[in-house]
N, C-alpha and C. Protein backbone atom coordinates (compact mmCIF):
# COMPACT_ATOMS: atom_id res chain seq x y z
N UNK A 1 129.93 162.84 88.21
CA UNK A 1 128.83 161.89 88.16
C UNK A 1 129.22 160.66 88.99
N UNK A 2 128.18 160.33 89.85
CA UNK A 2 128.85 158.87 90.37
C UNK A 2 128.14 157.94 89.81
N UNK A 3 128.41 156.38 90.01
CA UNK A 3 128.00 155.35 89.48
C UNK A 3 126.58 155.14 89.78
N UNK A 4 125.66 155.55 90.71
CA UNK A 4 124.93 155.76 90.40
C UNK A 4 123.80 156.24 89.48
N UNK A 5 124.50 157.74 89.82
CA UNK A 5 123.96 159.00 88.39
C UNK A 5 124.12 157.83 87.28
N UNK A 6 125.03 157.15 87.05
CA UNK A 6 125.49 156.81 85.72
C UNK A 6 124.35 156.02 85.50
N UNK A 7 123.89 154.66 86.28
CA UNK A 7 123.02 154.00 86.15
C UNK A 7 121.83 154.27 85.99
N UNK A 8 121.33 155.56 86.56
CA UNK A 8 120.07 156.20 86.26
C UNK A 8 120.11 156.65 84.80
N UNK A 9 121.32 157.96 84.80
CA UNK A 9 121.33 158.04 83.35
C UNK A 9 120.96 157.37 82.15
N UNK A 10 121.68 155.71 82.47
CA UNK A 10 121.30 154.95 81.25
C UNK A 10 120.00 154.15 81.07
N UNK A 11 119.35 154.03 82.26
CA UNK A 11 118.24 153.38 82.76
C UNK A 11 117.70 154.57 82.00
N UNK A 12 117.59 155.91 82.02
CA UNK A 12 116.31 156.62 81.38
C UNK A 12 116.50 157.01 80.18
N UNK A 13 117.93 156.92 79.44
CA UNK A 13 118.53 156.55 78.08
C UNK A 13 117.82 155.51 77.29
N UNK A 14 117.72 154.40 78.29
CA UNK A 14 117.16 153.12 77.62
C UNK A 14 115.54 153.44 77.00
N UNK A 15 115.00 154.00 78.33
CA UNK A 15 113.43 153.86 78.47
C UNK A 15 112.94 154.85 77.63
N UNK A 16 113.66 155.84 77.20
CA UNK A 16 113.30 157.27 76.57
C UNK A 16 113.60 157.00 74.74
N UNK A 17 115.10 157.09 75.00
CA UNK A 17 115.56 156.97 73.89
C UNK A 17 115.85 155.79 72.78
N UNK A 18 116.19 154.44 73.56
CA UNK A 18 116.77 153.55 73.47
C UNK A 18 115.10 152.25 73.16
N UNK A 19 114.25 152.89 73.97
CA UNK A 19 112.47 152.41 73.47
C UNK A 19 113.02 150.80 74.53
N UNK A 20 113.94 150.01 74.91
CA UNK A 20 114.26 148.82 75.72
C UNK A 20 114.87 148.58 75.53
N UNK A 21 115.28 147.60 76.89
CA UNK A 21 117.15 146.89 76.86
C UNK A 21 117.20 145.83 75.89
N UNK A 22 118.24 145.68 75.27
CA UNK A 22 118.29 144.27 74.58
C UNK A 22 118.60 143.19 75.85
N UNK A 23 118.08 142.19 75.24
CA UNK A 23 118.23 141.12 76.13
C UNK A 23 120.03 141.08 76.77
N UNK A 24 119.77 140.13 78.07
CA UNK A 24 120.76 140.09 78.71
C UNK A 24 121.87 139.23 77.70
N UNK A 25 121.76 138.21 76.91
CA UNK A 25 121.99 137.56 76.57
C UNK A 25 123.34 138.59 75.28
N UNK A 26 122.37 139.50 74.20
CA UNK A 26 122.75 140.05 73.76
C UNK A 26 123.58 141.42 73.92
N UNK A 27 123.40 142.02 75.22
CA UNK A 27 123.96 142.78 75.79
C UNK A 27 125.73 142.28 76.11
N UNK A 28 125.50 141.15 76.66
CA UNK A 28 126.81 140.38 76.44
C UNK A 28 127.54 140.05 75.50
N UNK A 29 126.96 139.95 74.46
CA UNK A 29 127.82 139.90 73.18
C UNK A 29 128.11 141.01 72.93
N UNK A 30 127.36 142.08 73.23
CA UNK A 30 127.67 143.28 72.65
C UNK A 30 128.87 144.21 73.57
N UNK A 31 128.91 143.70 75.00
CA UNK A 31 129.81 143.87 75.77
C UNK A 31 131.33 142.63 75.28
N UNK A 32 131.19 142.35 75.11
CA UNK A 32 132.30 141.68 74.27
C UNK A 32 132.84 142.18 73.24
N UNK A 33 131.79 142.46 72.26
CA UNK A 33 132.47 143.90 70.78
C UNK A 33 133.00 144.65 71.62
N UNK A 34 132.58 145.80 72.28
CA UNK A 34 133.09 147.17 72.32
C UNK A 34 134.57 146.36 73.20
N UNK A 35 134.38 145.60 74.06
CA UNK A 35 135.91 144.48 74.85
C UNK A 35 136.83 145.03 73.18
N UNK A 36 136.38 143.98 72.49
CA UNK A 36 137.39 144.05 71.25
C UNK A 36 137.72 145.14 70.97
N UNK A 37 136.97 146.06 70.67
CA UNK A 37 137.32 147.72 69.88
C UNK A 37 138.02 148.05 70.79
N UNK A 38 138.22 148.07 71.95
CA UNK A 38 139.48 148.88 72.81
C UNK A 38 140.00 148.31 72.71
N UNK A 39 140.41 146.83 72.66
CA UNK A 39 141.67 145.92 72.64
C UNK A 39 142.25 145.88 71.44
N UNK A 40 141.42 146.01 70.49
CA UNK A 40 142.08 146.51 68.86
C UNK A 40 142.81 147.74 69.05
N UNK A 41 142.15 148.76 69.37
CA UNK A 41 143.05 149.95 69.41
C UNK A 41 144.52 150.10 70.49
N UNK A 42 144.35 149.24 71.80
CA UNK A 42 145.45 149.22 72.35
C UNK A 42 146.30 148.82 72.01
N UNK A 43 146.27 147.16 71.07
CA UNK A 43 146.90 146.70 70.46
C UNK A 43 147.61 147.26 69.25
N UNK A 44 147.28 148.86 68.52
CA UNK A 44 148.07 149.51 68.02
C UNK A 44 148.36 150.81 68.38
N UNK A 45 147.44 151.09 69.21
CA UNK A 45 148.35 152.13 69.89
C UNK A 45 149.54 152.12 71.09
N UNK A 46 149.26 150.87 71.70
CA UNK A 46 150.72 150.82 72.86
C UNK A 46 151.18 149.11 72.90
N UNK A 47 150.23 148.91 71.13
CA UNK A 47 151.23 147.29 71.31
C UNK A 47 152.03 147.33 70.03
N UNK A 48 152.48 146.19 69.33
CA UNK A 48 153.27 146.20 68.34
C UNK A 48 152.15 146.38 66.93
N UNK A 49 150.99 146.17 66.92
CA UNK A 49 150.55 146.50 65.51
C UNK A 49 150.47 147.74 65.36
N UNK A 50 150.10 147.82 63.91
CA UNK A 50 149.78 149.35 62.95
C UNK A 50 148.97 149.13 62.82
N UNK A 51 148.47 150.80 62.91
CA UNK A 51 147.27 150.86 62.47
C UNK A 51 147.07 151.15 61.19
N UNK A 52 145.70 151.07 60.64
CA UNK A 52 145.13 150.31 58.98
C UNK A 52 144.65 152.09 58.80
N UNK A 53 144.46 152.18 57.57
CA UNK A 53 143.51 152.99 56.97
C UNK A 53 141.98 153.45 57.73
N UNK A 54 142.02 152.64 57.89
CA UNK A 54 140.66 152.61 58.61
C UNK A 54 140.26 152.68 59.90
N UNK A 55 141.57 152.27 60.36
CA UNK A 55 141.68 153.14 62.10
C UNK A 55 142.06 154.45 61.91
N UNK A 56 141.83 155.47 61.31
CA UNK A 56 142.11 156.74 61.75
C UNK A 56 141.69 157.93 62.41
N UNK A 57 140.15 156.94 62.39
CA UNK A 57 139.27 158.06 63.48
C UNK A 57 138.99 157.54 64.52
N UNK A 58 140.30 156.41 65.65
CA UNK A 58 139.51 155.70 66.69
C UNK A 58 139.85 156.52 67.73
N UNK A 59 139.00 156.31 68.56
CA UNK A 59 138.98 157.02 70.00
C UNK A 59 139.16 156.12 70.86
N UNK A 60 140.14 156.02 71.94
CA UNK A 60 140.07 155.54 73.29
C UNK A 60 138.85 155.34 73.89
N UNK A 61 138.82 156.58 74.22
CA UNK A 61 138.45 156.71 75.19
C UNK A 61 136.02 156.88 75.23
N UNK A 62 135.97 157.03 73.74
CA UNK A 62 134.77 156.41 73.03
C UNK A 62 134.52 155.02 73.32
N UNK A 63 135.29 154.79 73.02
CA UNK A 63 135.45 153.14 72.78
C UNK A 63 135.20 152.89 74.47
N UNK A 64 136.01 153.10 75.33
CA UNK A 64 135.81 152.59 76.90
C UNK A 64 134.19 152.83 76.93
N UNK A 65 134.08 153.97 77.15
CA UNK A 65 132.94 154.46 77.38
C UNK A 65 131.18 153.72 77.26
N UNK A 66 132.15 153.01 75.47
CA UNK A 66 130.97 152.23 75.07
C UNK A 66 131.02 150.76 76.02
N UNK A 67 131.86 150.47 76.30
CA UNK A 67 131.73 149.66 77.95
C UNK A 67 131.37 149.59 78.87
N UNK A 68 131.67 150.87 78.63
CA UNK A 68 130.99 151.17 80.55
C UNK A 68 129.38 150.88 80.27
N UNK A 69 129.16 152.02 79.26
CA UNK A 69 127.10 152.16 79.04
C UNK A 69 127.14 150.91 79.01
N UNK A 70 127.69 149.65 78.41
CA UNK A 70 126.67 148.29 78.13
C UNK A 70 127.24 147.23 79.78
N UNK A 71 128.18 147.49 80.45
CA UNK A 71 128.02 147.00 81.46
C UNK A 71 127.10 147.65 82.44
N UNK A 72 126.75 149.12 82.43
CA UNK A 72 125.82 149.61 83.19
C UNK A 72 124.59 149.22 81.97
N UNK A 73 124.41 148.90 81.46
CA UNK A 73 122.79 147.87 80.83
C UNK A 73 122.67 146.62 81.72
N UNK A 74 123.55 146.19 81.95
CA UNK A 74 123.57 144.85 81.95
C UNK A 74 123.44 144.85 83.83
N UNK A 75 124.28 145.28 84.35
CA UNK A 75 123.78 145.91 86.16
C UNK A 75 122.71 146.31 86.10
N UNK A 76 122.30 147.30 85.46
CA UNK A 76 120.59 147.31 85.75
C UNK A 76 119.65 146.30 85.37
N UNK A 77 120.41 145.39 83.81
CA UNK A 77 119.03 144.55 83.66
C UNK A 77 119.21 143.50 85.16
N UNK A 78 119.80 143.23 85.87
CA UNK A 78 120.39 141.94 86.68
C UNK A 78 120.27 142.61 87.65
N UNK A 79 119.70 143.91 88.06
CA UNK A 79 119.94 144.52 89.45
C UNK A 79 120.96 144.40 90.65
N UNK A 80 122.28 144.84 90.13
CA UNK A 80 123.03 144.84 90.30
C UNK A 80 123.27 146.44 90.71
N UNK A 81 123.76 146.68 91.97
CA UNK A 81 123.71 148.41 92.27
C UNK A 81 125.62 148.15 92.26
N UNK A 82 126.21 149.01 91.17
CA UNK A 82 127.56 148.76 90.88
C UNK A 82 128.46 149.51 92.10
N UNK A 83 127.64 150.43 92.44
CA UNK A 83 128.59 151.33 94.03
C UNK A 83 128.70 150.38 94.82
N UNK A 84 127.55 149.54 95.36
CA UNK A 84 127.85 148.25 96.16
C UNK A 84 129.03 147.34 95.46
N UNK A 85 128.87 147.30 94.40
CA UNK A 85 129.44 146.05 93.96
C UNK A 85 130.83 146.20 93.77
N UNK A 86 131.33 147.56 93.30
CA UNK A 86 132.68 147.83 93.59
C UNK A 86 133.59 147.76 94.70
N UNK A 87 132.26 148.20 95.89
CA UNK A 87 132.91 148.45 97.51
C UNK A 87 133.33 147.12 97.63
N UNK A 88 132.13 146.39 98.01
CA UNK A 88 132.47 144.89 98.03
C UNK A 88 134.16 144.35 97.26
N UNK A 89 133.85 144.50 96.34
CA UNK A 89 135.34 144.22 94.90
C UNK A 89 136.82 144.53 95.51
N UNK A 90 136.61 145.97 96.62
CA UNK A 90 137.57 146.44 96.76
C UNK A 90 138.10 145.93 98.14
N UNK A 91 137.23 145.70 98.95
CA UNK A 91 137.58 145.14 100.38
C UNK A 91 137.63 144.18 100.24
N UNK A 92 137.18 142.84 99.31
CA UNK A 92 137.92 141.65 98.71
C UNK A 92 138.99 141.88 98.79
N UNK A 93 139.68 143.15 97.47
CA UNK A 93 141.07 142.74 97.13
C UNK A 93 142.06 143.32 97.99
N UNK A 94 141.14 144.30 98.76
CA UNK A 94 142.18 145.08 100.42
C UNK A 94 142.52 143.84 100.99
N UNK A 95 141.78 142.78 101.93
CA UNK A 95 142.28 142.02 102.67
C UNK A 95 143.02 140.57 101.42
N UNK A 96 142.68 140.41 100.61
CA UNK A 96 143.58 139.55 99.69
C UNK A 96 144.23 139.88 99.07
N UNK A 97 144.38 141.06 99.16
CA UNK A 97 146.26 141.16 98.29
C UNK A 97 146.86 142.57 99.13
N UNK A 98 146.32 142.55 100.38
CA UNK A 98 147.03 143.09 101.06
C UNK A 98 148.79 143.52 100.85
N UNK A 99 149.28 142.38 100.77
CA UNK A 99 150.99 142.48 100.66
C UNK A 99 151.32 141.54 99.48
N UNK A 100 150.16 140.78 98.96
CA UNK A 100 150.76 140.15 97.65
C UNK A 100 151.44 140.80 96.79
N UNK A 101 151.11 142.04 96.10
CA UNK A 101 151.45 143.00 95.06
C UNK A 101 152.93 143.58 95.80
N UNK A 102 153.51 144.14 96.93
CA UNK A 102 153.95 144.67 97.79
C UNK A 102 155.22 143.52 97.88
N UNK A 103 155.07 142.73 98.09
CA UNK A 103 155.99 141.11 97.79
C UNK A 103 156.32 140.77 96.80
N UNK A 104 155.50 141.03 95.68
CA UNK A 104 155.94 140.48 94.46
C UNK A 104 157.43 140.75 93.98
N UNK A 105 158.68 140.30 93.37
CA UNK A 105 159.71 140.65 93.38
C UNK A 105 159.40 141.28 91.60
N UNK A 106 157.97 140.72 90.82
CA UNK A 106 158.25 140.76 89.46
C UNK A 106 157.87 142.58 89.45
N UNK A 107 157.35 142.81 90.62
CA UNK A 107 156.52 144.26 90.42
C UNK A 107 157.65 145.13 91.13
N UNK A 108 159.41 144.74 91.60
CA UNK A 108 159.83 145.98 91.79
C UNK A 108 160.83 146.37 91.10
């Protein structure tokens, strides 16, 4: 699937299933939860906490996922085409960190 597909996907997720987007406003908060739920789980799966009782059915990779769908809400509500927006992202960080990373003494 490319980022496209993806954006259509959720665009007719929304309109079908979903009946409309929540506001931009709230989409952001809600992109902030699912932020937390993976950072909770990283934080006990490859940081120093334990996990509770109640983490025992978490998923990674659920959890990302639910990121991705609410940042692709939020690119479509703002018309934002994310294939552009990555290219762009990436030839930014091609010519600006060309040899930064490559130099760094902390990264060898």
């Amino acid at each position: 699937m490319t980022i496209t597909d993806a954006q259509k996907l959720v665009d007719n997720w929304i309109k079908t299933t979903g009946v409309r987007y929540f506001n931009e406003l709230t989409n952001t908060a809600m992109l902030m939860e699912e932020v937390g739920e993976v950072a909770r789980i990283m934080a006990r799966q490859y940081g120093e906490q334990s996990f509770k009782k109640s983490d025992t059915e978490v998923n990674l990779a659920d959890e990302m996922a639910d990121v991705l769908f609410v940042l692709i809400c939020l690119a479509n509500q703002t018309g934002i085409d994310l294939t552009e927006a990555l290219q762009k992202n990436m030839d930014k960080k091609n010519i600006r960190d060309a040899d930064r990373h490559r130099n760094n003494d902390k990264l060898k």
